[in-house]
Protein backbone atom coordinates (compact mmCIF):
# COMPACT_ATOMS: atom_id res chain seq x y z
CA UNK A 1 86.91 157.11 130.52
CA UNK A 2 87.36 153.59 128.91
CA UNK A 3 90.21 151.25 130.80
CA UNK A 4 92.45 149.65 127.89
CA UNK A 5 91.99 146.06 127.74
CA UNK A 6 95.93 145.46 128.72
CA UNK A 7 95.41 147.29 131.95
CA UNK A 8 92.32 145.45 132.99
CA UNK A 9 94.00 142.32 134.87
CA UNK A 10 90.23 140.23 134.62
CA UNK A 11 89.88 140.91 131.17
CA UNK A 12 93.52 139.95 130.50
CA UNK A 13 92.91 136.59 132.42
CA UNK A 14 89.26 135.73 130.43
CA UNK A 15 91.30 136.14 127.44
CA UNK A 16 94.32 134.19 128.61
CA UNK A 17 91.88 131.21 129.27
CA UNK A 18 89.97 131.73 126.30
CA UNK A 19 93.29 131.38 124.32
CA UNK A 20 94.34 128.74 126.18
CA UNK A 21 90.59 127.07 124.84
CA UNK A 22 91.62 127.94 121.31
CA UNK A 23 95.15 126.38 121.55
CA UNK A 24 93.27 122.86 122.73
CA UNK A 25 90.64 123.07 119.72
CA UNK A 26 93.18 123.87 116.68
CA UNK A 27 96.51 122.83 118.05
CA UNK A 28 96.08 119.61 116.21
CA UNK A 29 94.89 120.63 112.75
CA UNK A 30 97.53 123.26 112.33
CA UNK A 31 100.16 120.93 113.45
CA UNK A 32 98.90 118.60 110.60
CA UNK A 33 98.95 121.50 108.18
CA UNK A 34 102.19 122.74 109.17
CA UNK A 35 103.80 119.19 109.18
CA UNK A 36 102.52 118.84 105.43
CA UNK A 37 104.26 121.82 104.49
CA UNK A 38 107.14 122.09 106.59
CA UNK A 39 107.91 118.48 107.96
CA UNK A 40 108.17 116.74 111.28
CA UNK A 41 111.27 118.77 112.07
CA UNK A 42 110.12 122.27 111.62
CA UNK A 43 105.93 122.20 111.44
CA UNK A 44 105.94 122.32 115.15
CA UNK A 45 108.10 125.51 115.47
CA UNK A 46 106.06 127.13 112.80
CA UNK A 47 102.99 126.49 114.80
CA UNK A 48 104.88 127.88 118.15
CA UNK A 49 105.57 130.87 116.37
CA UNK A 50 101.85 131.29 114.99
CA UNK A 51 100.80 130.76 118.60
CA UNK A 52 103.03 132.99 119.73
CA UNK A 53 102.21 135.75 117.25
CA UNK A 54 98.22 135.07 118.24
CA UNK A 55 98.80 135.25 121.95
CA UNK A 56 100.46 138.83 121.42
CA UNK A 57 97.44 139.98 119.51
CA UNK A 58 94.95 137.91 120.96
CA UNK A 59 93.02 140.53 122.14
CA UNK A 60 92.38 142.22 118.86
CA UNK A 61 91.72 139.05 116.80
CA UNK A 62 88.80 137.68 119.42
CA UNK A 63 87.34 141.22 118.42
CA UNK A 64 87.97 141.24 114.82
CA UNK A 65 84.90 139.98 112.78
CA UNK A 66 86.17 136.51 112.45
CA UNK A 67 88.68 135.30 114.29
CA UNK A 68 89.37 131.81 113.29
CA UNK A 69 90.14 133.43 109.70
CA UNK A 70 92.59 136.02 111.44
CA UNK A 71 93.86 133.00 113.23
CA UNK A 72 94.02 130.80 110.03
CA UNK A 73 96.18 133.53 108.40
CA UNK A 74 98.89 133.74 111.39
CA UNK A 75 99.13 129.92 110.79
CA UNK A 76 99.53 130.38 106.91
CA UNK A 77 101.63 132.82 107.51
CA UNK A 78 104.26 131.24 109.15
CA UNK A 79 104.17 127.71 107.17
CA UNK A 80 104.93 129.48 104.12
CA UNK A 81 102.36 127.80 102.83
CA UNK A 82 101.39 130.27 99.79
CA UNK A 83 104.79 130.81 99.27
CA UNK A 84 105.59 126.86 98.86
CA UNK A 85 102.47 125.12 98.16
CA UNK A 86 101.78 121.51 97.55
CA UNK A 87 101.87 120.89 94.06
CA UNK A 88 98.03 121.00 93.89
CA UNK A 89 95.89 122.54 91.55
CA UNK A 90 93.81 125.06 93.04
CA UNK A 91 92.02 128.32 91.60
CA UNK A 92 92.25 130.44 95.13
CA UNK A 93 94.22 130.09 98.66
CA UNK A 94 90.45 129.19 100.44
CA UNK A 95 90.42 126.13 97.94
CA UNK A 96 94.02 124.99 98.24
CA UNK A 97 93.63 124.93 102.19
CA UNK A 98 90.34 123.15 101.69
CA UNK A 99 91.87 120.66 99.68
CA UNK A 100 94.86 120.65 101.87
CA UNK A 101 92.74 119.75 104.70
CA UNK A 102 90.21 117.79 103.63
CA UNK A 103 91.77 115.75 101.19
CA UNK A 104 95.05 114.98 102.52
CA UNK A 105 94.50 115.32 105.91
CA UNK A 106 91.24 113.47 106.15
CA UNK A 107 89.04 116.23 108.10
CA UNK A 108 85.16 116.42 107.44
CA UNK A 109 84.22 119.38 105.66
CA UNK A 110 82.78 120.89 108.88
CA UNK A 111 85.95 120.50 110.80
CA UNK A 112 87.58 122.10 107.75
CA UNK A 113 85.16 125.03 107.88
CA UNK A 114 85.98 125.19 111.48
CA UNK A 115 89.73 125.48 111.44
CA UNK A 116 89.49 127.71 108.73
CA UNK A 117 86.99 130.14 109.65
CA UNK A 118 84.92 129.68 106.63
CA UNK A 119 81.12 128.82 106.00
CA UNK A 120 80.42 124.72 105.65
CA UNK A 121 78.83 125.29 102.77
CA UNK A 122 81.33 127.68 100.61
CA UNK A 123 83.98 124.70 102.38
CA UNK A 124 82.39 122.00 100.34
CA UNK A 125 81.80 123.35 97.28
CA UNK A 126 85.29 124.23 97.03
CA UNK A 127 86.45 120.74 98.23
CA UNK A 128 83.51 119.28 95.46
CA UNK A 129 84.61 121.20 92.85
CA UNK A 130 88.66 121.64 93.09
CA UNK A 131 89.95 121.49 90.16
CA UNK A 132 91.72 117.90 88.92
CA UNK A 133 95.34 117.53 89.72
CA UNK A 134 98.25 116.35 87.62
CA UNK A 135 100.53 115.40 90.64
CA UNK A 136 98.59 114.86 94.03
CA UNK A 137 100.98 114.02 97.01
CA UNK A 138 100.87 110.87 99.16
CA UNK A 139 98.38 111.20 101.53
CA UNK A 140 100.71 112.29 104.74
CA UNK A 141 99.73 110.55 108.49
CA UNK A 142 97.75 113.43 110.19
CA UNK A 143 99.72 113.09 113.81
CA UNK A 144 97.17 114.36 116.21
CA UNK A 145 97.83 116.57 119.37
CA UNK A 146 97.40 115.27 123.11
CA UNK A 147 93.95 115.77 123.25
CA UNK A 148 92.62 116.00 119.61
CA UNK A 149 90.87 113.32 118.17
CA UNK A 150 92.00 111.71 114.73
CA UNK A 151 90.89 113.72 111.82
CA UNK A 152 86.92 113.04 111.32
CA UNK A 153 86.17 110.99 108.15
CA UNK A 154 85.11 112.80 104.71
């Protein structure tokens, strides 16, 4: 007989902390994405509602096969931000977020990779190779979370 995760209190607790870890790490980034989109005003509450919605399926996205990408969707998700894009030319979602991040927001391509959940390398090509764009936004001030360091250079 197998215990269900949600009645094992120790496993709950490991997974509250670990959550807790992942909040720390990406609470920044996604507060810069969601500010881009969204604004000042709402960005945060878009990114309490992603955390929210991760927290009550936690569990199942730390056993999915990537969960930084499930993660990165939740956050999508509730920005709107394929709904509403940035008027940026981009030839997929993966390469719009790159750009998104990269370029606007100023992270390296690694730390992109990171917060999205995708490979370095597949990151930078798509940042190297993003189509040109008639209209490119004004580089918005990343505000960084207590605790998170200023976006890394390019």
């Amino acid at each position: 007989m197998t215990v269900s995760a949600s009645w094992c209190p120790a496993r709950r607790a490991r997974g509250a902390v670990v959550f807790e870890g992942f909040r720390t790490l990406y609470a920044g980034p996604y507060l810069a994405y969601a500010r881009v989109h969204l604004g000042p005003r709402r960005g945060p509450d878009a990114v309490e509602r992603a955390f929210g919605a991760l927290v009550r399926h936690w569990l199942r996205i730390v056993g999915s096969s990537n969960p930084a990408v499930a993660a990165w969707e939740q956050l999508v998700a509730h920005t709107g931000s394929r709904v509403r894009p940035l008027p940026l030319a981009a030839r997929s979602p993966l390469e719009y977020d790159a750009v998104v991040l990269h370029h606007l927001l100023g992270y390296s391509v690694a730390r992109t990779a990171d917060i999205t959940g995708h490979h370095p390398s597949k990151i930078g090509y798509l940042a190297r190779t993003r189509p040109p764009t008639a209209a490119r936004p004004a580089r918005p001030a990343a505000e960084s979370a207590p605790n998170e360091p200023p976006p890394d250079g390019p």
